[in-house]
C-alpha atoms as a PDB file:
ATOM      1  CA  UNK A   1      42.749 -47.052  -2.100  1.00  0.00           C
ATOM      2  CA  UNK A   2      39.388 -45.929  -3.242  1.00  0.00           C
ATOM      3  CA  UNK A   3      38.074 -45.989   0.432  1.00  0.00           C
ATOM      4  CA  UNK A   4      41.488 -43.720   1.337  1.00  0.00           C
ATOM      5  CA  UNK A   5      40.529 -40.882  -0.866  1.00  0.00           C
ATOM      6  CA  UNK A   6      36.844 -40.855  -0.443  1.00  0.00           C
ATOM      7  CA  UNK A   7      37.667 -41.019   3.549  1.00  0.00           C
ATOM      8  CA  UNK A   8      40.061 -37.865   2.718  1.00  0.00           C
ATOM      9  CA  UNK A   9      37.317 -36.146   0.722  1.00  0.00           C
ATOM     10  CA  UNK A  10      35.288 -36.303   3.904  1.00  0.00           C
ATOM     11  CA  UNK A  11      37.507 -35.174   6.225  1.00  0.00           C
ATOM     12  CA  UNK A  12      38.645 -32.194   4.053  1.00  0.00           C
ATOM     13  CA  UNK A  13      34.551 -31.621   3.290  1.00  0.00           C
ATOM     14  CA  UNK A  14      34.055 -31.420   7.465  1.00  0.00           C
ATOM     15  CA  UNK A  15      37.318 -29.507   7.771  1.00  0.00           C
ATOM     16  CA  UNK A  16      35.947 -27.101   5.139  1.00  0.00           C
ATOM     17  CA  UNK A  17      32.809 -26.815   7.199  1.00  0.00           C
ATOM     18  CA  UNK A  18      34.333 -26.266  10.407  1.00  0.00           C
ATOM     19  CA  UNK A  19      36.508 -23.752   8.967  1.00  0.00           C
ATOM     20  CA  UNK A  20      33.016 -22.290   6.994  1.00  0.00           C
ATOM     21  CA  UNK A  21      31.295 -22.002  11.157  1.00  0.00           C
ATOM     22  CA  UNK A  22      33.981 -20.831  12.067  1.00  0.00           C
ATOM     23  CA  UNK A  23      34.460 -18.066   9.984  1.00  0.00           C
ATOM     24  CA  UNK A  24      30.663 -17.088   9.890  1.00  0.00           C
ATOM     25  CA  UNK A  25      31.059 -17.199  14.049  1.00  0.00           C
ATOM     26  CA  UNK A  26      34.087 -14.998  13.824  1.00  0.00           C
ATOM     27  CA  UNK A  27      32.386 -12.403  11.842  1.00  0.00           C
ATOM     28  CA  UNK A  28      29.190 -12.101  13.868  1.00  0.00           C
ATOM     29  CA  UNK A  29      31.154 -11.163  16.615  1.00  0.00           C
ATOM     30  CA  UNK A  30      33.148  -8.579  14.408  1.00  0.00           C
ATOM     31  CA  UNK A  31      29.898  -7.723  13.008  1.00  0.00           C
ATOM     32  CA  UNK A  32      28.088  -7.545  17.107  1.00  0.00           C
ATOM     33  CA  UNK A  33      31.669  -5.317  18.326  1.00  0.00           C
ATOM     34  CA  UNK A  34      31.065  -3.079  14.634  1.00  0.00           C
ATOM     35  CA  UNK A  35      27.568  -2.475  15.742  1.00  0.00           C
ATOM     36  CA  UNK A  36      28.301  -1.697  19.831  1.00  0.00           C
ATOM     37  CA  UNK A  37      31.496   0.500  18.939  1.00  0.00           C
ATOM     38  CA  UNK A  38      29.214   2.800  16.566  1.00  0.00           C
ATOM     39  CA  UNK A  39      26.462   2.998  18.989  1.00  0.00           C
ATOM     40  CA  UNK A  40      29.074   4.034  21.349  1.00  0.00           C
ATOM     41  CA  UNK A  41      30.671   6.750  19.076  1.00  0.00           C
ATOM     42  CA  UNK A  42      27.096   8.075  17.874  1.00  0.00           C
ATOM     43  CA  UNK A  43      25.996   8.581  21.608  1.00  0.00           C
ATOM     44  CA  UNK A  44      29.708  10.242  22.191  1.00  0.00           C
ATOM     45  CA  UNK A  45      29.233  12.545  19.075  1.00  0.00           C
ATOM     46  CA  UNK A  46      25.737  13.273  20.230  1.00  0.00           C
ATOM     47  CA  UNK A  47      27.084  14.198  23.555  1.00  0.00           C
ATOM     48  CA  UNK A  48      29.796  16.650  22.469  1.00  0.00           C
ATOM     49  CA  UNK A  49      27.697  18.126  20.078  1.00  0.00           C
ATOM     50  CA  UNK A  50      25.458  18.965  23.026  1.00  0.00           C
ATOM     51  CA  UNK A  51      28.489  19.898  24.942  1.00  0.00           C
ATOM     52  CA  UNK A  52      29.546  22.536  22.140  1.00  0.00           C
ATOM     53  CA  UNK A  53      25.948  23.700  21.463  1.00  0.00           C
ATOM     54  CA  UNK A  54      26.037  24.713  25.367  1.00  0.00           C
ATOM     55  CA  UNK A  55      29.162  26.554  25.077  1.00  0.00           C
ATOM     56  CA  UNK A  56      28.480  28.371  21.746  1.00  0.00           C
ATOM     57  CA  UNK A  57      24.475  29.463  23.649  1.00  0.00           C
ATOM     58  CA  UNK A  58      26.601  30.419  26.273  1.00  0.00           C
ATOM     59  CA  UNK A  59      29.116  32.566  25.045  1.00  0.00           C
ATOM     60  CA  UNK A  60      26.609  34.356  22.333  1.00  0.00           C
ATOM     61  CA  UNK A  61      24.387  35.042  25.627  1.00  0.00           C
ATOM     62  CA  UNK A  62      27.588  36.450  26.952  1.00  0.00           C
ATOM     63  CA  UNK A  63      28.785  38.388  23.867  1.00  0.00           C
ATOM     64  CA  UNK A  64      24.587  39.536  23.820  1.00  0.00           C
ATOM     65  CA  UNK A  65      24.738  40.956  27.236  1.00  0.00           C
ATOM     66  CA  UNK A  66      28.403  42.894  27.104  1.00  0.00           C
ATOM     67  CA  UNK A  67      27.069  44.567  23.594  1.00  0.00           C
ATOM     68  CA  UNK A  68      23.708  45.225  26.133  1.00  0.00           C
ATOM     69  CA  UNK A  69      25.451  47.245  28.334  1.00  0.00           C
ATOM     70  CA  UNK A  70      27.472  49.068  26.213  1.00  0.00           C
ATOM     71  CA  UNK A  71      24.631  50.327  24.257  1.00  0.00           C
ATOM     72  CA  UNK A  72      23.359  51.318  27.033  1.00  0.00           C
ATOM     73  CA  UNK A  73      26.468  52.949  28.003  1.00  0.00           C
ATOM     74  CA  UNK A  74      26.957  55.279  25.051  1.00  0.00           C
ATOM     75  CA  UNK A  75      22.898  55.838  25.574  1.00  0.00           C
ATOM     76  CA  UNK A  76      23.389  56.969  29.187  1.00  0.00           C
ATOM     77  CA  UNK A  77      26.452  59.432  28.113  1.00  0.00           C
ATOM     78  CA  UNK A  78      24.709  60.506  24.969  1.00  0.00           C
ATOM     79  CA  UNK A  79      21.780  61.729  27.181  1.00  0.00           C
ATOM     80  CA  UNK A  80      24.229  63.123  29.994  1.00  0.00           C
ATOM     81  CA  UNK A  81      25.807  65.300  27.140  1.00  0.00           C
ATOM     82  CA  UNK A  82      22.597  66.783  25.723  1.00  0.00           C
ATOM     83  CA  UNK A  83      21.366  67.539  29.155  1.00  0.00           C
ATOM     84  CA  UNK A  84      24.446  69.095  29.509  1.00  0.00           C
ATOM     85  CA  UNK A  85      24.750  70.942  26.208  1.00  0.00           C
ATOM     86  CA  UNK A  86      21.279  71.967  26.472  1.00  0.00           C
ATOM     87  CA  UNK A  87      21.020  76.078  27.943  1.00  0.00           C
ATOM     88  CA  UNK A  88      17.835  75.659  29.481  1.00  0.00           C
ATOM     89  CA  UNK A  89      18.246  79.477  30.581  1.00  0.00           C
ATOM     90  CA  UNK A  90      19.639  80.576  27.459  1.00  0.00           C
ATOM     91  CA  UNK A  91      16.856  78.673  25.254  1.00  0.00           C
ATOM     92  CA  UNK A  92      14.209  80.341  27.703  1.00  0.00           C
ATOM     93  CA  UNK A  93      15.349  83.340  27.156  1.00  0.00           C
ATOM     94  CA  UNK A  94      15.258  83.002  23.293  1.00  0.00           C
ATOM     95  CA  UNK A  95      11.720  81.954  23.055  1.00  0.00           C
ATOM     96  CA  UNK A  96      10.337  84.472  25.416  1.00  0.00           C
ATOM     97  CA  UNK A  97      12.323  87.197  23.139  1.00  0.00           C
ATOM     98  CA  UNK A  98      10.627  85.727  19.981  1.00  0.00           C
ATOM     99  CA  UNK A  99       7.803  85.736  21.209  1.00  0.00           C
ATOM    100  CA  UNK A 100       7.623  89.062  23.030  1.00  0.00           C
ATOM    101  CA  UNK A 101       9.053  90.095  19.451  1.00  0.00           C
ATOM    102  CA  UNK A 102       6.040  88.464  17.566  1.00  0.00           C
ATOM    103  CA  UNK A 103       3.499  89.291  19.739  1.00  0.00           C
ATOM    104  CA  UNK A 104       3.936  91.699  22.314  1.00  0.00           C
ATOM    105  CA  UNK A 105       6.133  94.914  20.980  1.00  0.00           C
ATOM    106  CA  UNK A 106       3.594  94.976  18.120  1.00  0.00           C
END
């Protein structure tokens, strides 16, 4: 009888163990999938990050150049209209009068 339980205490003691190596084995693989699945998502983020960064230069570059060319737009008008508004003949003629005025019909 004695030799029954202490033959039962060692086969429950080794089942124990076994179930103890298995249990560490099963969660070193978790732990080894864990540690490959967040490499893979860190280089993923680090990819789309890069992805958006590109996109976002891209568009201000865009965005930059359009705002560019319309400056230089309402430049290239502006400049057009005083050329236009401007009386060379008419301006000329003022100055020569003011001066002729100031100095000449003294």
């Amino acid at each position: 009888m004695i030799q029954e339980i202490v033959n039962e205490i060692v086969a429950a003691e080794a089942e124990a163990e076994q179930i103890v190596k298995d249990a560490l084995a099963e969660a070193r693989e978790v732990n080894l999938n864990a540690e490959a699945e967040r490499t893979a998502m860190i280089a993923a983020a680090k990819e789309s990050v890069k992805e958006e960064r590109k996109k976002i230069i891209a568009s201000a570059e865009q965005e930059g150049e359009e705002r560019y060319r319309e400056i230089l737009e309402i430049g290239q008008k502006a400049g057009e209209e005083l050329i236009r508004n401007t009386e060379t003949a008419k301006q000329a003629k003022a100055i020569a009068e003011a001066f002729r005025a100031r100095y000449v019909e003294r």
